[in-house]
C-alpha atoms as a PDB file:
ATOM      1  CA  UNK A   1     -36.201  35.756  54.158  1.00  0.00           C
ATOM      2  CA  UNK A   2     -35.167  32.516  55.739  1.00  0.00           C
ATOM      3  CA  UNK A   3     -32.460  31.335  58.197  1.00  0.00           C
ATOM      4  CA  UNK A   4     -30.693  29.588  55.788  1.00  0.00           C
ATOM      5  CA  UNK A   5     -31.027  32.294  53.571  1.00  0.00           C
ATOM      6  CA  UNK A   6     -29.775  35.366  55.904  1.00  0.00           C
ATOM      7  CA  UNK A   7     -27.038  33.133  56.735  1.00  0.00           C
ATOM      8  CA  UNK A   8     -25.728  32.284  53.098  1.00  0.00           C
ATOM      9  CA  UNK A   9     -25.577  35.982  52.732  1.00  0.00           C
ATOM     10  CA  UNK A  10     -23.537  36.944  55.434  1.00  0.00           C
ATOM     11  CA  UNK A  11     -20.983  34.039  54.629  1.00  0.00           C
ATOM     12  CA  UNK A  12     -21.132  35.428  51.165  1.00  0.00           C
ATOM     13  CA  UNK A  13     -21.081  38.875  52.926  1.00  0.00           C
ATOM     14  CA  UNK A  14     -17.684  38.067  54.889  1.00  0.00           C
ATOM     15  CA  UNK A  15     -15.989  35.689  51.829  1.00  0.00           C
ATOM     16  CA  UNK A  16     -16.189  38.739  49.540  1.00  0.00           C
ATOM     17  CA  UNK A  17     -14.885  41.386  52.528  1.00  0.00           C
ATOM     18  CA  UNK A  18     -11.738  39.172  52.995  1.00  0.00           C
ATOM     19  CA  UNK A  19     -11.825  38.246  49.545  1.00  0.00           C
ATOM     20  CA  UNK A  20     -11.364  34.670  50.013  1.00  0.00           C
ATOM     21  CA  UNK A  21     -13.541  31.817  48.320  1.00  0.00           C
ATOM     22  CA  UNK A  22     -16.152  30.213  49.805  1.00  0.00           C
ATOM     23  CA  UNK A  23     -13.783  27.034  49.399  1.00  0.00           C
ATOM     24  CA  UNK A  24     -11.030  28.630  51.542  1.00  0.00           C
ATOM     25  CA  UNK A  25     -13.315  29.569  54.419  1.00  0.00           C
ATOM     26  CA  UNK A  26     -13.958  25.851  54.567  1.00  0.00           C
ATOM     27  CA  UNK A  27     -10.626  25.236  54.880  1.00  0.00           C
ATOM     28  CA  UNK A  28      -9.836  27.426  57.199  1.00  0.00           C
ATOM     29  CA  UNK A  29     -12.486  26.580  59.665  1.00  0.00           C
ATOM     30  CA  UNK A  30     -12.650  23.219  59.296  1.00  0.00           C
ATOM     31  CA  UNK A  31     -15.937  22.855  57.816  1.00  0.00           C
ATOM     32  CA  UNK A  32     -16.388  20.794  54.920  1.00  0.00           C
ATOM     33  CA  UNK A  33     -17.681  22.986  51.637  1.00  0.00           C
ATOM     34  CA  UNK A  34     -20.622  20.179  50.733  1.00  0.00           C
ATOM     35  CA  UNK A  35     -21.630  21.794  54.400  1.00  0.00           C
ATOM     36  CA  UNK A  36     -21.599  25.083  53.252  1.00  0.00           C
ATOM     37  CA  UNK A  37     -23.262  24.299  49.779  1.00  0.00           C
ATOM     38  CA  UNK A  38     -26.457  22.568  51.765  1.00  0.00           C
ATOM     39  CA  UNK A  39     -26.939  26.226  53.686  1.00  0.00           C
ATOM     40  CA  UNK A  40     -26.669  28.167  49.908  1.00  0.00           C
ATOM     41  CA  UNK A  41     -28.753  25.364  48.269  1.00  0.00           C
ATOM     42  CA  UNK A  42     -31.763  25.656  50.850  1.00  0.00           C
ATOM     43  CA  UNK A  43     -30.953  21.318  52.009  1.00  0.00           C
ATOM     44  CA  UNK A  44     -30.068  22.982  55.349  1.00  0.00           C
ATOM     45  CA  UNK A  45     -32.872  24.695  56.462  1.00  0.00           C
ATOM     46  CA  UNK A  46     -31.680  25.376  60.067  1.00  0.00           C
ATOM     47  CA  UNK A  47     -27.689  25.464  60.152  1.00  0.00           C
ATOM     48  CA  UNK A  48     -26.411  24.879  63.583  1.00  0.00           C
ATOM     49  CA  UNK A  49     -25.320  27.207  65.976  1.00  0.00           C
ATOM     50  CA  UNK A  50     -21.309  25.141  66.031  1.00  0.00           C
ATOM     51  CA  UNK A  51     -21.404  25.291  62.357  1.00  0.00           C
ATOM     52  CA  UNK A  52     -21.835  29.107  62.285  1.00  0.00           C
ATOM     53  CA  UNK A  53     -19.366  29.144  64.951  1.00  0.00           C
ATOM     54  CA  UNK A  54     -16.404  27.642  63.055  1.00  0.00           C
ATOM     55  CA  UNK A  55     -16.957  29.769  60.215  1.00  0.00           C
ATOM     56  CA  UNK A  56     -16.794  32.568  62.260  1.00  0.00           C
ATOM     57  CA  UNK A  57     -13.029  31.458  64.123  1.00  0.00           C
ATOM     58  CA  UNK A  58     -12.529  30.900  60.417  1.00  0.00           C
ATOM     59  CA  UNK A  59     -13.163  34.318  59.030  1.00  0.00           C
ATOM     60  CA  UNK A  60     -11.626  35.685  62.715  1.00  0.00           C
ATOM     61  CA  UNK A  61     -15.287  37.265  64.023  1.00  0.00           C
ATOM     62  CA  UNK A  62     -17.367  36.459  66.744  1.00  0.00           C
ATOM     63  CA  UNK A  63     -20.931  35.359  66.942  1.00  0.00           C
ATOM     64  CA  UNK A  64     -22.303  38.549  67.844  1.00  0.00           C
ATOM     65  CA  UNK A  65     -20.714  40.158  64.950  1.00  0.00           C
ATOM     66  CA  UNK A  66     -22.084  37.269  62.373  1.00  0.00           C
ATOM     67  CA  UNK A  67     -25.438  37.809  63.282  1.00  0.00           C
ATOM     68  CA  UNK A  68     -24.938  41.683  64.215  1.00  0.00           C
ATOM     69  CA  UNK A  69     -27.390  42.446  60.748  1.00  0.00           C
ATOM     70  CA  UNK A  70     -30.597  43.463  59.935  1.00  0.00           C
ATOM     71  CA  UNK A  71     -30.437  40.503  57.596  1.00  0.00           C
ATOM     72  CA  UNK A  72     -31.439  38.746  60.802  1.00  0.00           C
ATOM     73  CA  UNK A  73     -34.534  41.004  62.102  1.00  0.00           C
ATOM     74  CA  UNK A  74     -37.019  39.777  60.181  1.00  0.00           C
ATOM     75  CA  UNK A  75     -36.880  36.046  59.348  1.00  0.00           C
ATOM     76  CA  UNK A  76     -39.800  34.018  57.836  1.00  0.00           C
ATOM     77  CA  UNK A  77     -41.252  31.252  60.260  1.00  0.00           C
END
């Protein structure tokens, strides 16, 4: 799996937990959905580290906990 990949996953992961759209995490963290749509679509091949961030003050979890999955364990180069 890739970066971009494991990371559309757990945004999907945390959207459908809260059960909020992928258009209201935007909005709450700030982060513009067109963003968002270039990590799901594969345009964004490595997000970066402040995007992730925001989303993650958006959805109320911390770094750690984001990337706390063995979605992340065995990326593709």
């Amino acid at each position: 799996m890739k970066l971009y990949e494991a990371v559309g996953r757990r945004i999907l992961y945390y959207c459908k937990e809260r059960n909020i759209t992928v258009n209201k995490l935007c909005t709450m963290s700030g982060i513009i959905q067109s963003t968002v749509n270039s990590i799901f679509s594969g345009r964004s091949k490595n997000p970066k580290l402040e995007t992730i961030n925001c989303l993650c003050q958006g959805l109320g979890i911390t770094l750690k906990e984001f990337f706390d999955s063995e979605l992340f364990e065995n990326l593709d180069d």
